[in-house]
N, C-alpha and C. Protein backbone atom coordinates (compact mmCIF):
# COMPACT_ATOMS: atom_id res chain seq x y z
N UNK A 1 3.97 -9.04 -10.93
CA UNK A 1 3.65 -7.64 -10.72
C UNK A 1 4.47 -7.12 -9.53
N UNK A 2 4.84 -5.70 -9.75
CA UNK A 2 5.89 -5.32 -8.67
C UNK A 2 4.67 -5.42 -7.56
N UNK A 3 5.33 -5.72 -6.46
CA UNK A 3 4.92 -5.56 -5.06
C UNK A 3 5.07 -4.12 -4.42
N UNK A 4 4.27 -3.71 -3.16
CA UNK A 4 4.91 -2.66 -2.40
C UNK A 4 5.09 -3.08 -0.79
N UNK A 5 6.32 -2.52 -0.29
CA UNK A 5 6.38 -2.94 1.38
C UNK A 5 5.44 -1.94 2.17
N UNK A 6 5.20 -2.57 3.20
CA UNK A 6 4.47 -1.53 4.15
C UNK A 6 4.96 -0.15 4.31
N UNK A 7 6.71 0.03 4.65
CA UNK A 7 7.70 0.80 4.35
C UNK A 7 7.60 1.72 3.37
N UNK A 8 7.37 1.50 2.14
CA UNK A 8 7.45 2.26 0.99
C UNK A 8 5.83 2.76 1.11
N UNK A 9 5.13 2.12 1.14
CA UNK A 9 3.67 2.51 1.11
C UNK A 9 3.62 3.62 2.04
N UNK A 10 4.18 3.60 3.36
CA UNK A 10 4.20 4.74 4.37
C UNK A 10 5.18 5.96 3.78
N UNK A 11 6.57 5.89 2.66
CA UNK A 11 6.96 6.68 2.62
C UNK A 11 6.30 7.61 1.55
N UNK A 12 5.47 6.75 0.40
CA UNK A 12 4.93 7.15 -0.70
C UNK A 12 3.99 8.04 -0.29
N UNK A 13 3.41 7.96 1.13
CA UNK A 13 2.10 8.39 1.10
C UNK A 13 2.26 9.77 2.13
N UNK A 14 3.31 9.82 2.67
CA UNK A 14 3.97 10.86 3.48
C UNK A 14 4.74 12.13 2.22
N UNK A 15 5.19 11.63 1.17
CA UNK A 15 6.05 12.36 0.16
C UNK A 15 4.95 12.44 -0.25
N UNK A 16 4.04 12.17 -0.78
CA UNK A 16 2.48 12.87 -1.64
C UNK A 16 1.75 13.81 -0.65
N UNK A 17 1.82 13.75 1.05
CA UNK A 17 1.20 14.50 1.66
C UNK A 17 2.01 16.19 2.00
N UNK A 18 3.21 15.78 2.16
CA UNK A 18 4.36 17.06 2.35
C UNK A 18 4.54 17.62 1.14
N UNK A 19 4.22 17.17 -0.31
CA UNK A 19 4.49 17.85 -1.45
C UNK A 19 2.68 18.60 -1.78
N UNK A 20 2.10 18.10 -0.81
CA UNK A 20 0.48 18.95 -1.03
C UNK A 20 -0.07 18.45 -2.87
N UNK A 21 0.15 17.15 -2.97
CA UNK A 21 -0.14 16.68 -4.42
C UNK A 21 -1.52 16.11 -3.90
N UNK A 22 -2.55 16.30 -4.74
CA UNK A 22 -3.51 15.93 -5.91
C UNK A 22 -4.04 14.56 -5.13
N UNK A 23 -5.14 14.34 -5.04
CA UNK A 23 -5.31 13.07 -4.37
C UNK A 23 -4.70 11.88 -5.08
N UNK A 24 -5.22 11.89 -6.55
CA UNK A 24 -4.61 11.05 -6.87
C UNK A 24 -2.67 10.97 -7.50
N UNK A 25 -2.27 11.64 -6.91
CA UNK A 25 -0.83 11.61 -7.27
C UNK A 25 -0.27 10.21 -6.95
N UNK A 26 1.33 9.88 -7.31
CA UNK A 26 1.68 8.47 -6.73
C UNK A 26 3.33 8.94 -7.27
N UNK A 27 3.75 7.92 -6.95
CA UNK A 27 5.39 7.55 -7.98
C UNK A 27 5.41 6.81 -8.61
N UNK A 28 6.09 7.48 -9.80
CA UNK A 28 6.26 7.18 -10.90
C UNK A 28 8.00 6.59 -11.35
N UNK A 29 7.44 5.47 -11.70
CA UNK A 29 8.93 4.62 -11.92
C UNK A 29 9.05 4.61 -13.53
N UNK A 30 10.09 5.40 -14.04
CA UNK A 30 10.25 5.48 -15.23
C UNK A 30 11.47 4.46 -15.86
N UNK A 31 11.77 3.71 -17.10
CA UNK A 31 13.13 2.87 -17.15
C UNK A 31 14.07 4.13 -18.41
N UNK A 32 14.76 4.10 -17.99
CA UNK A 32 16.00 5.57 -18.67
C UNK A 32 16.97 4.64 -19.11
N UNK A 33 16.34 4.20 -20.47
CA UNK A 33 17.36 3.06 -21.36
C UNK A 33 18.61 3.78 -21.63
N UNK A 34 18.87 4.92 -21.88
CA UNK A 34 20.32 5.50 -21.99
C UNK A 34 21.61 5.80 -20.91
N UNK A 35 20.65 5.87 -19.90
CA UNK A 35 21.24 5.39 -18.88
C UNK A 35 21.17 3.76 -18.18
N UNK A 36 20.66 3.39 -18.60
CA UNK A 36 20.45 1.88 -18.07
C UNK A 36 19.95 1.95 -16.11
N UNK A 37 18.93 2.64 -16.05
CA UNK A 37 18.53 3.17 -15.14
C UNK A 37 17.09 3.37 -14.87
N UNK A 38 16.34 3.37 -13.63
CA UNK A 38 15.31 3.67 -13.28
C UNK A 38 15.54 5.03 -12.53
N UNK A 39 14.02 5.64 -13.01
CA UNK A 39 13.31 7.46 -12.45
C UNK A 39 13.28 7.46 -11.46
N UNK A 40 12.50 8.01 -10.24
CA UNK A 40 11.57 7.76 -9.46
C UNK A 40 11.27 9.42 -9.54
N UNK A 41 9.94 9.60 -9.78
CA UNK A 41 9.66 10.72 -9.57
C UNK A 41 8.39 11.05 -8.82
N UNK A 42 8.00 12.45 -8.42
CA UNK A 42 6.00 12.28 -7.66
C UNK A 42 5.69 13.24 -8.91
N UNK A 43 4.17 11.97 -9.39
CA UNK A 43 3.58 12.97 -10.61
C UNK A 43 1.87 12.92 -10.01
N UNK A 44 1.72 13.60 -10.42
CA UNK A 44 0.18 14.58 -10.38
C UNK A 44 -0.84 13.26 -10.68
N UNK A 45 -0.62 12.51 -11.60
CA UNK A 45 -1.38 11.69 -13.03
C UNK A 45 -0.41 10.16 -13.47
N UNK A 46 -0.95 9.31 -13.55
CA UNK A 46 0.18 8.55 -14.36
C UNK A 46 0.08 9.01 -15.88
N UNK A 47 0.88 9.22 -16.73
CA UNK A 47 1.08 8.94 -18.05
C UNK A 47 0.16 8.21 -18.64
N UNK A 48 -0.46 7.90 -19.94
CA UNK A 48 -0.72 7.39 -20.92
C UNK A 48 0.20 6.12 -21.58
N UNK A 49 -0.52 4.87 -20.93
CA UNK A 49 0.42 3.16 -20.83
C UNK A 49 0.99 3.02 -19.60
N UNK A 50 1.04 3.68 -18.69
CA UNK A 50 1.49 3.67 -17.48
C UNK A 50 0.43 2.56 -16.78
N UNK A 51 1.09 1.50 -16.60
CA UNK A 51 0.51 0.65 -15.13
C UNK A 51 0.45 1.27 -13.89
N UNK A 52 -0.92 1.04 -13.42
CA UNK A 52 -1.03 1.60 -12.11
C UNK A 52 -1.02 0.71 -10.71
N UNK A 53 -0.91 1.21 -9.90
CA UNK A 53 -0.27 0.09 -8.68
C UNK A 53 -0.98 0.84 -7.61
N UNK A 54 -2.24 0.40 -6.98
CA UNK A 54 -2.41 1.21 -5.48
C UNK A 54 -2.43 0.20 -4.23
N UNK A 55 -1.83 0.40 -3.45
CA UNK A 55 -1.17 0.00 -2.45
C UNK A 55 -1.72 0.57 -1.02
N UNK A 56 -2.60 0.56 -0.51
CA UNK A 56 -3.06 0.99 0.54
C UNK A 56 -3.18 2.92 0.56
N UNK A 57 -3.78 2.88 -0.85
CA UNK A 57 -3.72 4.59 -1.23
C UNK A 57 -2.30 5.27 -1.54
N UNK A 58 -1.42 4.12 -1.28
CA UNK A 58 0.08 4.33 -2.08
C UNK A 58 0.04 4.14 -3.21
N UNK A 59 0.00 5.37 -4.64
CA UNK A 59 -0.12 4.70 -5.78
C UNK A 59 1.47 5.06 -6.24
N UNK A 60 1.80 3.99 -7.65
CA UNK A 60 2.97 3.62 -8.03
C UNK A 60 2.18 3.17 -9.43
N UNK A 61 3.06 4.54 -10.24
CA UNK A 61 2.97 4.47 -12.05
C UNK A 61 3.89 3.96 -12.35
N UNK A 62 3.83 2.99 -13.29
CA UNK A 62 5.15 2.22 -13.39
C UNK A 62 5.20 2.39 -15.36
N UNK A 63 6.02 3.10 -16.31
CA UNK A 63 6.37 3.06 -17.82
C UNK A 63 6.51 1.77 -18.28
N UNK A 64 5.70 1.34 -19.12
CA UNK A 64 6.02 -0.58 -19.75
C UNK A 64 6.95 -1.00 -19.22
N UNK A 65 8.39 0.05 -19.76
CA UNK A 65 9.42 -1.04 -20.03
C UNK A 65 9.99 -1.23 -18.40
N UNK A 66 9.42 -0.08 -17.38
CA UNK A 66 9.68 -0.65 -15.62
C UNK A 66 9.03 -1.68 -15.35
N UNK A 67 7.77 -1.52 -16.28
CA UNK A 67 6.67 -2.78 -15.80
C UNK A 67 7.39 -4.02 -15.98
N UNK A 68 7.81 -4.21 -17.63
CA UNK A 68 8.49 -5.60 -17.45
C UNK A 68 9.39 -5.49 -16.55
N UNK A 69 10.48 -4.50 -16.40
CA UNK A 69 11.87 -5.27 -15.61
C UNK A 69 11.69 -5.07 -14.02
N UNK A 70 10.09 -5.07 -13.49
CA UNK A 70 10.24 -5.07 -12.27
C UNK A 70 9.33 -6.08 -12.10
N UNK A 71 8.28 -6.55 -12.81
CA UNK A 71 7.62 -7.65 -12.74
C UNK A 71 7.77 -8.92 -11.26
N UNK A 72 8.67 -8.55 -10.93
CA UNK A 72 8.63 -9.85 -10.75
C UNK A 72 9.73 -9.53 -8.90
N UNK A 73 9.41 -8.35 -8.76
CA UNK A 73 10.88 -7.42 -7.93
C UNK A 73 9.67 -6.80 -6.35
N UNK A 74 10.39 -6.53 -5.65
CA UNK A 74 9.71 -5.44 -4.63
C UNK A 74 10.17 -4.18 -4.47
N UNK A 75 9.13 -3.70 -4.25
CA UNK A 75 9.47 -1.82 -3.94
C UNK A 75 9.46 -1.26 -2.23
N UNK A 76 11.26 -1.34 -1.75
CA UNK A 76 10.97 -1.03 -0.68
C UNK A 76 11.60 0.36 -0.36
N UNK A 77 11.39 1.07 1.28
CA UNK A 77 11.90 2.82 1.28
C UNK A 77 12.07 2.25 3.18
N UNK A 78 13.48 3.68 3.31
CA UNK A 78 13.96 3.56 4.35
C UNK A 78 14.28 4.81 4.57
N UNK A 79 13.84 5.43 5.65
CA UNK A 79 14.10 6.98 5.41
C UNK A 79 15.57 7.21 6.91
N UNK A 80 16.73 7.69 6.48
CA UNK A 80 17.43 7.91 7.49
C UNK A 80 17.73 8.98 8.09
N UNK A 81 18.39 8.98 9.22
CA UNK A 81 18.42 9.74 10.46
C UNK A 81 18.37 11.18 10.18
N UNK A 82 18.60 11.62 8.84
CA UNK A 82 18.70 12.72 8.66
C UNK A 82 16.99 13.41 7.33
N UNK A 83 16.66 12.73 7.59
CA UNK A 83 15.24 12.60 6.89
C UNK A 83 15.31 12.49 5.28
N UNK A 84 16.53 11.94 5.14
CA UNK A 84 16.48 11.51 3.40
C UNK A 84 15.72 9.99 3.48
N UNK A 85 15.31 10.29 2.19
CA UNK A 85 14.40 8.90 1.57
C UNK A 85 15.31 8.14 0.53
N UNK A 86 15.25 6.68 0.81
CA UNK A 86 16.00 5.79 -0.17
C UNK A 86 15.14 5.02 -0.29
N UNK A 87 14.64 4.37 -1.81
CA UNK A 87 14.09 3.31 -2.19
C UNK A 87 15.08 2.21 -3.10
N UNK A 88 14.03 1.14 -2.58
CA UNK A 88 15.48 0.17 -2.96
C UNK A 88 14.16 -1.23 -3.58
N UNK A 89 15.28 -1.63 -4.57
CA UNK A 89 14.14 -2.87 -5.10
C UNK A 89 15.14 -4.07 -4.99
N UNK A 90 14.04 -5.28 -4.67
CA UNK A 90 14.71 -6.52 -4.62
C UNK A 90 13.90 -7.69 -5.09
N UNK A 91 14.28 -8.86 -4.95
CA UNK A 91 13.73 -9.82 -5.45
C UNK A 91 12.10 -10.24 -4.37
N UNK A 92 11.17 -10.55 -5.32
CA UNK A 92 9.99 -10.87 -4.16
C UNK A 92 10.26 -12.11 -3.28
N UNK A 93 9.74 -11.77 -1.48
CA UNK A 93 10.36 -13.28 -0.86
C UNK A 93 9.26 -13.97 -1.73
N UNK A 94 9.74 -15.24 -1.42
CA UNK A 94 8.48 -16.51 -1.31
C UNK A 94 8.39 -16.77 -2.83
């Protein structure tokens, strides 16, 4: 199951508070087979088959086919000097 970093959990929950979303809002990781690509978007709701992920009130909807290809990955965020947000996934330690 994807993991979340402390990092991402703080950025998830800062981008749901500045966008004034819904208590239960989260990000949503979609897989964009035509692009061979992952979403990231902030939704209101997860979807219908959407795995849900809450993380210290950080929630993270994840679409099946993210579910499988992150299974097994971490979800981390680094926000830089200029207040952009980057999330980045990697292999789980340990």
């Amino acid at each position: 199951m994807l993991t979340v970093t402390d990092n991402a959990v703080y950025v998830i929950r800062e981008i749901a508070a500045q966008q004034q979303s819904p208590e239960n809002a989260g990000l949503r990781i979609a897989a964009d087979a035509a692009a061979g690509s992952l979403t990231l978007t902030l939704a209101d709701e997860p979807t219908d088959g959407d795995q849900v992920l809450d993380s210290s009130g950080a929630r993270v909807f994840l679409d099946p086919e993210a579910a499988d290809m992150l299974q097994d990955k971490s979800l981390d965020a680094a926000v830089d000097d200029d207040g952009g947000v980057r999330f980045g996934i990697a292999a789980q330690a340990g």
